[in-house]
PDB file of N, CA and C in Angstrom:
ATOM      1  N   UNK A   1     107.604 107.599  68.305  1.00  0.00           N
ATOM      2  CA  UNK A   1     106.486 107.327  69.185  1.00  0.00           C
ATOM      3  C   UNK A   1     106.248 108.527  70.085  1.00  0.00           C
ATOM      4  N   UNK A   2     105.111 108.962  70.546  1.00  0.00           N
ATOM      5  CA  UNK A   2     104.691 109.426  71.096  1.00  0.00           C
ATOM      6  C   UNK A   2     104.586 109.084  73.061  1.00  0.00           C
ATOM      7  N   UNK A   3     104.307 110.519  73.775  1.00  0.00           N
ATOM      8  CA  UNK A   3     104.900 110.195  74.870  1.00  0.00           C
ATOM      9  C   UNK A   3     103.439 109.309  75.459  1.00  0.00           C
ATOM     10  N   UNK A   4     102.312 109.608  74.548  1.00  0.00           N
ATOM     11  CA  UNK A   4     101.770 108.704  75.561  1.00  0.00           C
ATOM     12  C   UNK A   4     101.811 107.268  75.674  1.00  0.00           C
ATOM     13  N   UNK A   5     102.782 106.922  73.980  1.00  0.00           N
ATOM     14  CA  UNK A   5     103.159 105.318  74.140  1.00  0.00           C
ATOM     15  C   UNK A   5     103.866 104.959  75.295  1.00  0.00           C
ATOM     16  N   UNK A   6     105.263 105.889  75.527  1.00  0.00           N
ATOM     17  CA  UNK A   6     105.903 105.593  76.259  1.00  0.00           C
ATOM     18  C   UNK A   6     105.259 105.499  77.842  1.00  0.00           C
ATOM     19  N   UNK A   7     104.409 105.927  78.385  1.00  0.00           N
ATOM     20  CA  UNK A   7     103.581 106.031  79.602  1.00  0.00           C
ATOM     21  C   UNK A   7     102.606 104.888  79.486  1.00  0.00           C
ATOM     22  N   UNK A   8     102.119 104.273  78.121  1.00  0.00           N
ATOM     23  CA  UNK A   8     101.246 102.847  78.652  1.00  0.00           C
ATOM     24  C   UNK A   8     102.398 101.938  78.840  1.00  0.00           C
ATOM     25  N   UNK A   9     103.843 101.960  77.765  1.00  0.00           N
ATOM     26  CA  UNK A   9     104.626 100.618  77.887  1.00  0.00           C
ATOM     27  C   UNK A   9     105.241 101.322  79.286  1.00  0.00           C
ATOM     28  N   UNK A  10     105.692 102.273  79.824  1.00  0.00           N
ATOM     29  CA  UNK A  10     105.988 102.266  81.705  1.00  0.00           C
ATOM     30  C   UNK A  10     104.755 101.373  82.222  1.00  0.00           C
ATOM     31  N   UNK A  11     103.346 101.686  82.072  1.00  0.00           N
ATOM     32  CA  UNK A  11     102.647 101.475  82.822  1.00  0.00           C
ATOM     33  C   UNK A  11     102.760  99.650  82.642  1.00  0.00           C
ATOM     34  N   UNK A  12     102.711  99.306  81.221  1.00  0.00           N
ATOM     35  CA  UNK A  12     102.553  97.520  81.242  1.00  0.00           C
ATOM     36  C   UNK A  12     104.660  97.141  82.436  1.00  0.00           C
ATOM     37  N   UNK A  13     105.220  97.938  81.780  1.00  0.00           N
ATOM     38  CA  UNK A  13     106.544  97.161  82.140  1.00  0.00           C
ATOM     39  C   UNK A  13     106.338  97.281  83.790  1.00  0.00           C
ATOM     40  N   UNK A  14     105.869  98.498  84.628  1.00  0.00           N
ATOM     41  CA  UNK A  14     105.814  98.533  85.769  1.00  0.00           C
ATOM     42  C   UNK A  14     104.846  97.307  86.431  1.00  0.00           C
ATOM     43  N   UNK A  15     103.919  97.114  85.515  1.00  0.00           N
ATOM     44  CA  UNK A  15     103.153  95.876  86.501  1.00  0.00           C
ATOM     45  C   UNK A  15     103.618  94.369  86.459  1.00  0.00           C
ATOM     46  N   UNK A  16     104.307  94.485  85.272  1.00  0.00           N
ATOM     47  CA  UNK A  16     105.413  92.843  84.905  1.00  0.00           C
ATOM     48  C   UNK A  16     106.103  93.420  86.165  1.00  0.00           C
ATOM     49  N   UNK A  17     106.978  94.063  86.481  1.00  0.00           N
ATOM     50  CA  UNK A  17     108.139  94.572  87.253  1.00  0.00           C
ATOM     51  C   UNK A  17     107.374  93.994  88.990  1.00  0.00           C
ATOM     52  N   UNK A  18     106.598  94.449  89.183  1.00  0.00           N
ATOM     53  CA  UNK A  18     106.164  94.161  90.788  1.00  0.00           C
ATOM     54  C   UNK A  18     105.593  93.153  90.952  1.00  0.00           C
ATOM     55  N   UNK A  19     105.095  92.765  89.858  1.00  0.00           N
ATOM     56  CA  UNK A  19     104.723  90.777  90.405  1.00  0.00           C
ATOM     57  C   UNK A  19     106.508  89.976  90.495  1.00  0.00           C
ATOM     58  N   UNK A  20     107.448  90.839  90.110  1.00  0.00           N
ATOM     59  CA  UNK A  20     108.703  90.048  90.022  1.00  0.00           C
ATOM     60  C   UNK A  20     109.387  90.623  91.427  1.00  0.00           C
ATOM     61  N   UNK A  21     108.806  91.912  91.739  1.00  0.00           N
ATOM     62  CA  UNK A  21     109.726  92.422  92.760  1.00  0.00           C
ATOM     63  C   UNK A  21     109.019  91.611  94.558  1.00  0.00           C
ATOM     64  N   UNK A  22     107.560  91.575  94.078  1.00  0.00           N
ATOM     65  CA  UNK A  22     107.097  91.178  95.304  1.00  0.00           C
ATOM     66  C   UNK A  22     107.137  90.051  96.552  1.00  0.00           C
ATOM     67  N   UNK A  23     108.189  89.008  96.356  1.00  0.00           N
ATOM     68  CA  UNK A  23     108.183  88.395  96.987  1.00  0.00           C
ATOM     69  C   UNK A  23     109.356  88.250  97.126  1.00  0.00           C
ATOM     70  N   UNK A  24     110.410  89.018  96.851  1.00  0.00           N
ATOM     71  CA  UNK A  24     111.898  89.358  97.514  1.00  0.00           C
ATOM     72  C   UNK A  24     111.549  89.801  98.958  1.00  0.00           C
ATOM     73  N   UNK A  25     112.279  89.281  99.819  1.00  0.00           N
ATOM     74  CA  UNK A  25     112.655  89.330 101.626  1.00  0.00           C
ATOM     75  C   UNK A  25     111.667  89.310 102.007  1.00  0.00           C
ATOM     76  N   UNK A  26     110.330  88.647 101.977  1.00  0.00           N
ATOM     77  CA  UNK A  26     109.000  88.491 102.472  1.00  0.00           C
ATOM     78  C   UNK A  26     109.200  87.309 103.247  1.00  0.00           C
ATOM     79  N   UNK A  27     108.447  87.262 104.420  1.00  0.00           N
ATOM     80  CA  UNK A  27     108.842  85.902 105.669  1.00  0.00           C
ATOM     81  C   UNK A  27     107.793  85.766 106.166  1.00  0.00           C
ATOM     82  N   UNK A  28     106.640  84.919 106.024  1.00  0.00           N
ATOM     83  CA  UNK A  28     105.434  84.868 106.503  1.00  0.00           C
ATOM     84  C   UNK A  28     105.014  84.591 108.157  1.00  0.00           C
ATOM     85  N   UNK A  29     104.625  84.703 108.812  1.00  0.00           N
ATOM     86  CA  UNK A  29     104.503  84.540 110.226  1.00  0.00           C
ATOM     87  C   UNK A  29     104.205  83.422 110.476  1.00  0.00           C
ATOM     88  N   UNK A  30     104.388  82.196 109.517  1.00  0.00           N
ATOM     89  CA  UNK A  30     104.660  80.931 110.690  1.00  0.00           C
ATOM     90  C   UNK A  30     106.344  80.694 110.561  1.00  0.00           C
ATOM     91  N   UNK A  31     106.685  81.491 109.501  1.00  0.00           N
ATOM     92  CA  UNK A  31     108.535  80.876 109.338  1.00  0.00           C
ATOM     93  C   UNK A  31     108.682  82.243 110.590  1.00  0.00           C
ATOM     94  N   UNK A  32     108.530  82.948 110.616  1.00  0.00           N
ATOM     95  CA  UNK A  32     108.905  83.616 111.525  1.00  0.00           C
ATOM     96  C   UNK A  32     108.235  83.317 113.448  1.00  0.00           C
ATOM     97  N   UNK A  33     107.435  82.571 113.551  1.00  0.00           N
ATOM     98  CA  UNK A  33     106.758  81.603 114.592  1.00  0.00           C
ATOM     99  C   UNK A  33     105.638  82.431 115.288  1.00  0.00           C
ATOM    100  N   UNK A  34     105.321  83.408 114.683  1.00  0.00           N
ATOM    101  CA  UNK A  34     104.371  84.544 115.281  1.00  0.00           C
ATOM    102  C   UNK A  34     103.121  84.896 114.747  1.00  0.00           C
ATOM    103  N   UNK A  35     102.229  83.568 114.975  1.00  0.00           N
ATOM    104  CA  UNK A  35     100.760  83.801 114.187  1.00  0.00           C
ATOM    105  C   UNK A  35      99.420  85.016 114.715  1.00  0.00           C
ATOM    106  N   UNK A  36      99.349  85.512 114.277  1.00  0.00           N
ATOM    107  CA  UNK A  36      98.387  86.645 114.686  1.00  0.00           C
ATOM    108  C   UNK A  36      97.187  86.046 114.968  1.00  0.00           C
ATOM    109  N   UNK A  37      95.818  86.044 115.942  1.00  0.00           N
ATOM    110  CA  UNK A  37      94.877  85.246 115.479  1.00  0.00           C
ATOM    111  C   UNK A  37      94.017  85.970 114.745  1.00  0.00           C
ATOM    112  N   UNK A  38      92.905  84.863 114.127  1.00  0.00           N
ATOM    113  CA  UNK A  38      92.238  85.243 113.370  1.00  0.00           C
ATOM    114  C   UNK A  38      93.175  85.603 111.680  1.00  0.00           C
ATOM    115  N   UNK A  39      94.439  85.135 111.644  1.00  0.00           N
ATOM    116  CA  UNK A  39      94.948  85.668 110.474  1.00  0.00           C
ATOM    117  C   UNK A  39      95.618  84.217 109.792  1.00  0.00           C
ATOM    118  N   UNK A  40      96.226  84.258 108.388  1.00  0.00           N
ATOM    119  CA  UNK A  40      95.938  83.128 107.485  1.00  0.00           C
ATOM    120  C   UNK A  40      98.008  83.073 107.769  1.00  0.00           C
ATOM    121  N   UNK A  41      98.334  81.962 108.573  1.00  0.00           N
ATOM    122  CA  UNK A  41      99.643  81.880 108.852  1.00  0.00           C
ATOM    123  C   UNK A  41     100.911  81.887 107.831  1.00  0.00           C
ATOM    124  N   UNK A  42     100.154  81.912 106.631  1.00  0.00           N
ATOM    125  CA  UNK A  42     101.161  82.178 105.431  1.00  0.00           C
ATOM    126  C   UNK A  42     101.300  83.671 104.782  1.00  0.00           C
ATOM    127  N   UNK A  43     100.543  84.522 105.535  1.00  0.00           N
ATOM    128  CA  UNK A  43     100.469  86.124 105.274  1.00  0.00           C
ATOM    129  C   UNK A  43     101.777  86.461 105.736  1.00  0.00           C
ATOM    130  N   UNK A  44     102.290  87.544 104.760  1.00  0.00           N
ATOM    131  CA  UNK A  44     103.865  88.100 105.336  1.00  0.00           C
ATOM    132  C   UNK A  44     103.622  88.819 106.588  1.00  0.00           C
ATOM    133  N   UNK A  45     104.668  88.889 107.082  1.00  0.00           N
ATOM    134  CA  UNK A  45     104.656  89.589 108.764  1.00  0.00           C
ATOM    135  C   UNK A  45     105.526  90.983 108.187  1.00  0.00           C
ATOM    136  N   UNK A  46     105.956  91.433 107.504  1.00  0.00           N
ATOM    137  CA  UNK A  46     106.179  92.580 106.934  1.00  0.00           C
ATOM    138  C   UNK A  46     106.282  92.987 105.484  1.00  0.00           C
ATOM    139  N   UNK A  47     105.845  92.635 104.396  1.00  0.00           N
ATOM    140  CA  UNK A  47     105.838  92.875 103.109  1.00  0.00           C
ATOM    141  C   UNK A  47     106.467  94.348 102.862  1.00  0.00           C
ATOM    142  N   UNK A  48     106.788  95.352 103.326  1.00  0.00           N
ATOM    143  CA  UNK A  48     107.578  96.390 103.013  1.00  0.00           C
ATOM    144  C   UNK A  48     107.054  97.040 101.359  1.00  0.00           C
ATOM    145  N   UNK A  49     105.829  96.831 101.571  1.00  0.00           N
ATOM    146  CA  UNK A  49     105.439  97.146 100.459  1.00  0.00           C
ATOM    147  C   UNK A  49     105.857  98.669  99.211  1.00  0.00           C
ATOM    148  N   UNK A  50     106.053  99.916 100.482  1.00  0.00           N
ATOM    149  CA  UNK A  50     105.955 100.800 100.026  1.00  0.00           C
ATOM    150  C   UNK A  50     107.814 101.038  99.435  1.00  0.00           C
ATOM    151  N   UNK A  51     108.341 100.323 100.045  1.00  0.00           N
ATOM    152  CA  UNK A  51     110.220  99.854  99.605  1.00  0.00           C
ATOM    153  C   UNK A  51     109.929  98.994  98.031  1.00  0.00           C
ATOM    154  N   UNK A  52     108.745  97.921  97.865  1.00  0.00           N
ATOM    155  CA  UNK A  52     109.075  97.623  96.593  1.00  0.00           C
ATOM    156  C   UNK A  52     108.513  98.717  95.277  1.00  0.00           C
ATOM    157  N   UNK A  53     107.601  99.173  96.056  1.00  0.00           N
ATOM    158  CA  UNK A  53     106.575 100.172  95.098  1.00  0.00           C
ATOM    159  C   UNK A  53     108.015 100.900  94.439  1.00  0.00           C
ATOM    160  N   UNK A  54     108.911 101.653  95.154  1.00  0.00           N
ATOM    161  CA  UNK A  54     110.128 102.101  94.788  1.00  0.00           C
ATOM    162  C   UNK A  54     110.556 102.184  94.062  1.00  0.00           C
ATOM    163  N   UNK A  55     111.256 100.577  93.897  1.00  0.00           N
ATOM    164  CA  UNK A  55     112.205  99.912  93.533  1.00  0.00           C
ATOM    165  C   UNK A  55     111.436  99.465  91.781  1.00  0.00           C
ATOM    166  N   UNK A  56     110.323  98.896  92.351  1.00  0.00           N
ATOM    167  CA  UNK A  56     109.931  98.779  90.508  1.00  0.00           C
ATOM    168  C   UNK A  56     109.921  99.863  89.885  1.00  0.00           C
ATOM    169  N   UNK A  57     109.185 101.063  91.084  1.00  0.00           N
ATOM    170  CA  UNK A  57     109.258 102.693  89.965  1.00  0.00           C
ATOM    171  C   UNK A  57     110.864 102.356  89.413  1.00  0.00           C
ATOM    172  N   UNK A  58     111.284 102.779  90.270  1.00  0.00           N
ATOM    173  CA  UNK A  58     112.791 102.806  89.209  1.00  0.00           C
ATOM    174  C   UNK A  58     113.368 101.753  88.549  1.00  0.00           C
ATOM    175  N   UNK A  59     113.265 100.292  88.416  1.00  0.00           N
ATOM    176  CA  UNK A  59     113.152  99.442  87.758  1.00  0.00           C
ATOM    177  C   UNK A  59     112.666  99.599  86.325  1.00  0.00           C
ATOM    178  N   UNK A  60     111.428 100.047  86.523  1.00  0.00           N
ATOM    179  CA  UNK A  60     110.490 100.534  85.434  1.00  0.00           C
ATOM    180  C   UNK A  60     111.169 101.694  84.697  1.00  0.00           C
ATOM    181  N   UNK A  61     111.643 102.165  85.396  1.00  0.00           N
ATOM    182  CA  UNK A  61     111.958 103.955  84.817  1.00  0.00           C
ATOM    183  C   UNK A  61     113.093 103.555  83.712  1.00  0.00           C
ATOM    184  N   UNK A  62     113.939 102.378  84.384  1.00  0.00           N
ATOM    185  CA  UNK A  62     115.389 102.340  83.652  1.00  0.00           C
ATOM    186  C   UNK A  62     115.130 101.604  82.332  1.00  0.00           C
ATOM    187  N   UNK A  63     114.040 100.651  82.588  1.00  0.00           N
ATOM    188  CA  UNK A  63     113.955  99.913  81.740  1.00  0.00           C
ATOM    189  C   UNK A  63     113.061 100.079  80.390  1.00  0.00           C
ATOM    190  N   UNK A  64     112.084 101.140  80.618  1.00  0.00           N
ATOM    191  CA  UNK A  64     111.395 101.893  79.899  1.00  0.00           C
ATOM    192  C   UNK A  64     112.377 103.067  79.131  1.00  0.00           C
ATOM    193  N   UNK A  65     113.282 103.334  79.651  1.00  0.00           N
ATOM    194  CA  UNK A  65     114.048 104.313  79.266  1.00  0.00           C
ATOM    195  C   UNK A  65     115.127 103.810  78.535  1.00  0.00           C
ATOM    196  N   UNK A  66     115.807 102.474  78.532  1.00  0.00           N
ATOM    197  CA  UNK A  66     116.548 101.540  77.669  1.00  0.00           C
ATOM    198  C   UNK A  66     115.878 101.944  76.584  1.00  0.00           C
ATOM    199  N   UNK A  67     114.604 101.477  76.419  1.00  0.00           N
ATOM    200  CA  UNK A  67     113.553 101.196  75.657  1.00  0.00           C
ATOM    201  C   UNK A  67     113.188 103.017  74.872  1.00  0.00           C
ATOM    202  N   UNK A  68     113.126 103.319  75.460  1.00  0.00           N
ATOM    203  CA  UNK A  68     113.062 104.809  74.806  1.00  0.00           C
ATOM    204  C   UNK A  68     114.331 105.298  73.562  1.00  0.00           C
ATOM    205  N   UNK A  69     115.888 105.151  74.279  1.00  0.00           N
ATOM    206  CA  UNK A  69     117.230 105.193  73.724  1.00  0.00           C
ATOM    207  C   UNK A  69     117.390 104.417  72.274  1.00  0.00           C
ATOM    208  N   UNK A  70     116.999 103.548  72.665  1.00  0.00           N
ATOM    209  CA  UNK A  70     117.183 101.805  71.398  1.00  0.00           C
ATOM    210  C   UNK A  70     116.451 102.469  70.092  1.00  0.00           C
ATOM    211  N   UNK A  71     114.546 102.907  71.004  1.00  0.00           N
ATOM    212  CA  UNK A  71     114.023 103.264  69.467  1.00  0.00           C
ATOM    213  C   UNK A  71     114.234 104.217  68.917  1.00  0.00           C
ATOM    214  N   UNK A  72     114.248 105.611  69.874  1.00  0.00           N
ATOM    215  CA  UNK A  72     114.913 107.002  69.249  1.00  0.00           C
ATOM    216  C   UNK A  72     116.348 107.063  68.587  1.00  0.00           C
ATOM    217  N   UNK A  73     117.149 106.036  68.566  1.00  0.00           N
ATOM    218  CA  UNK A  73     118.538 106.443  68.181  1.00  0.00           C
ATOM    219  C   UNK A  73     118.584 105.194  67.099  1.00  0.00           C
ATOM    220  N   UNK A  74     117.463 104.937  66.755  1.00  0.00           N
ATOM    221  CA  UNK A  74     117.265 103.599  65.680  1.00  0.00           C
ATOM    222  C   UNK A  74     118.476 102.194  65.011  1.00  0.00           C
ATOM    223  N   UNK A  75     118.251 102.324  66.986  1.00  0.00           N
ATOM    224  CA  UNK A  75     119.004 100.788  67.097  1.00  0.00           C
ATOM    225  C   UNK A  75     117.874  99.784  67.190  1.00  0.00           C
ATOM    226  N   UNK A  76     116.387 100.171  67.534  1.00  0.00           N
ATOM    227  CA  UNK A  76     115.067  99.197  67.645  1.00  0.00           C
ATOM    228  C   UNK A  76     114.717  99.700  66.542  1.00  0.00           C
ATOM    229  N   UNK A  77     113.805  99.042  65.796  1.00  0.00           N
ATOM    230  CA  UNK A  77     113.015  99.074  64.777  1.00  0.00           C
ATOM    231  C   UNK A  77     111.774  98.147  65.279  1.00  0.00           C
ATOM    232  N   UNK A  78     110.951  98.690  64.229  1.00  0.00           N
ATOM    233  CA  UNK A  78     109.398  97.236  63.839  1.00  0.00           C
ATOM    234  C   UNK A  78     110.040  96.400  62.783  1.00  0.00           C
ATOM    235  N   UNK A  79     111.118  96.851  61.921  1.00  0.00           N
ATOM    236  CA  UNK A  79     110.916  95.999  60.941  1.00  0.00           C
ATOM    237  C   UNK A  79     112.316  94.961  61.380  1.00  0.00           C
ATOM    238  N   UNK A  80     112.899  94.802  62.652  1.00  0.00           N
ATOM    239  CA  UNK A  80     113.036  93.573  63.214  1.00  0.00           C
ATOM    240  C   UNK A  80     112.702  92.368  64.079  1.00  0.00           C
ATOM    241  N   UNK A  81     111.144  92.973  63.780  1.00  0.00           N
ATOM    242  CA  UNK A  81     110.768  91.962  64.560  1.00  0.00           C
ATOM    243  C   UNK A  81     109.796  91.348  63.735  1.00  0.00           C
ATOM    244  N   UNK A  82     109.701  89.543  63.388  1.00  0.00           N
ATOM    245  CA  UNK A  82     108.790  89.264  62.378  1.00  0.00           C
ATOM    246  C   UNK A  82     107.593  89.003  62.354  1.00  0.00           C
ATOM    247  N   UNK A  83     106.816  89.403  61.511  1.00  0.00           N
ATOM    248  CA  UNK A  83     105.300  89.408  61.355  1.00  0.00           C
ATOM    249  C   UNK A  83     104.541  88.849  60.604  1.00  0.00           C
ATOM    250  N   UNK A  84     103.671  88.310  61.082  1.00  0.00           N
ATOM    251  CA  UNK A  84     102.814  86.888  60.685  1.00  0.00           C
ATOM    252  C   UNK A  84     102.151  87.521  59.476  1.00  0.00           C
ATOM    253  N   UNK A  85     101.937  89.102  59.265  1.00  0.00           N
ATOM    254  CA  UNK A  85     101.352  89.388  58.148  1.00  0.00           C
ATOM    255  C   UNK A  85     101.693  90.303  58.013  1.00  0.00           C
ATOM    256  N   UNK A  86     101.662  90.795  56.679  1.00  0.00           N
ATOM    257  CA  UNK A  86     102.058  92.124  55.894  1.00  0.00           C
ATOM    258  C   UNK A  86     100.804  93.149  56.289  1.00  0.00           C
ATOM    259  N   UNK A  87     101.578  94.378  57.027  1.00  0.00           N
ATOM    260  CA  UNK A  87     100.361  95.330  57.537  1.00  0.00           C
ATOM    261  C   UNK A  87     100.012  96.223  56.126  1.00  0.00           C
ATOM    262  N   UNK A  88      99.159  96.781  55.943  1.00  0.00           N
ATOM    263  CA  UNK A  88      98.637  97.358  54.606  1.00  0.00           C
ATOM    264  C   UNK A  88      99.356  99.237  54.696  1.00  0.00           C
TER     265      UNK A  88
END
């Protein structure tokens, strides 16, 4: 495969990765008792956003890179995984 496969499957695994990372240590401002006005009391009072952005990069990196090892050293294949039809 080519590197630009490997840069769309980072790009799909990174966005699976931060819908999973995003709501680790998030505390919305009514559990925390401090409603802002004008604001929706279940909004996080610190989402630390730019700490998860991080954490999936490298999440992503490792796991894309599993994924790199497996197929280059042809422990992954296509032809283990089964298919509803014979490609031509």
């Amino acid at each position: 495969m080519g590197i630009t496969t490997y840069i769309a499957i980072y790009f799909i695994v990174w966005w699976t990765v931060i819908f999973a990372v995003l709501p680790f240590g998030v505390r919305s401002q009514h559990e925390d008792g401090v409603i802002e006005d004008g604001t929706e009391p279940g909004a996080p009072q610190r989402p630390l956003l730019l700490r998860k952005i991080l954490a999936t990069s490298v999440i992503a990196a490792v796991i894309v890179g599993l994924f790199y090892w497996s197929v280059e050293t042809g422990r992954l294949t296509l032809d283990m995984f089964p298919m509803p039809f014979k490609p031509y």
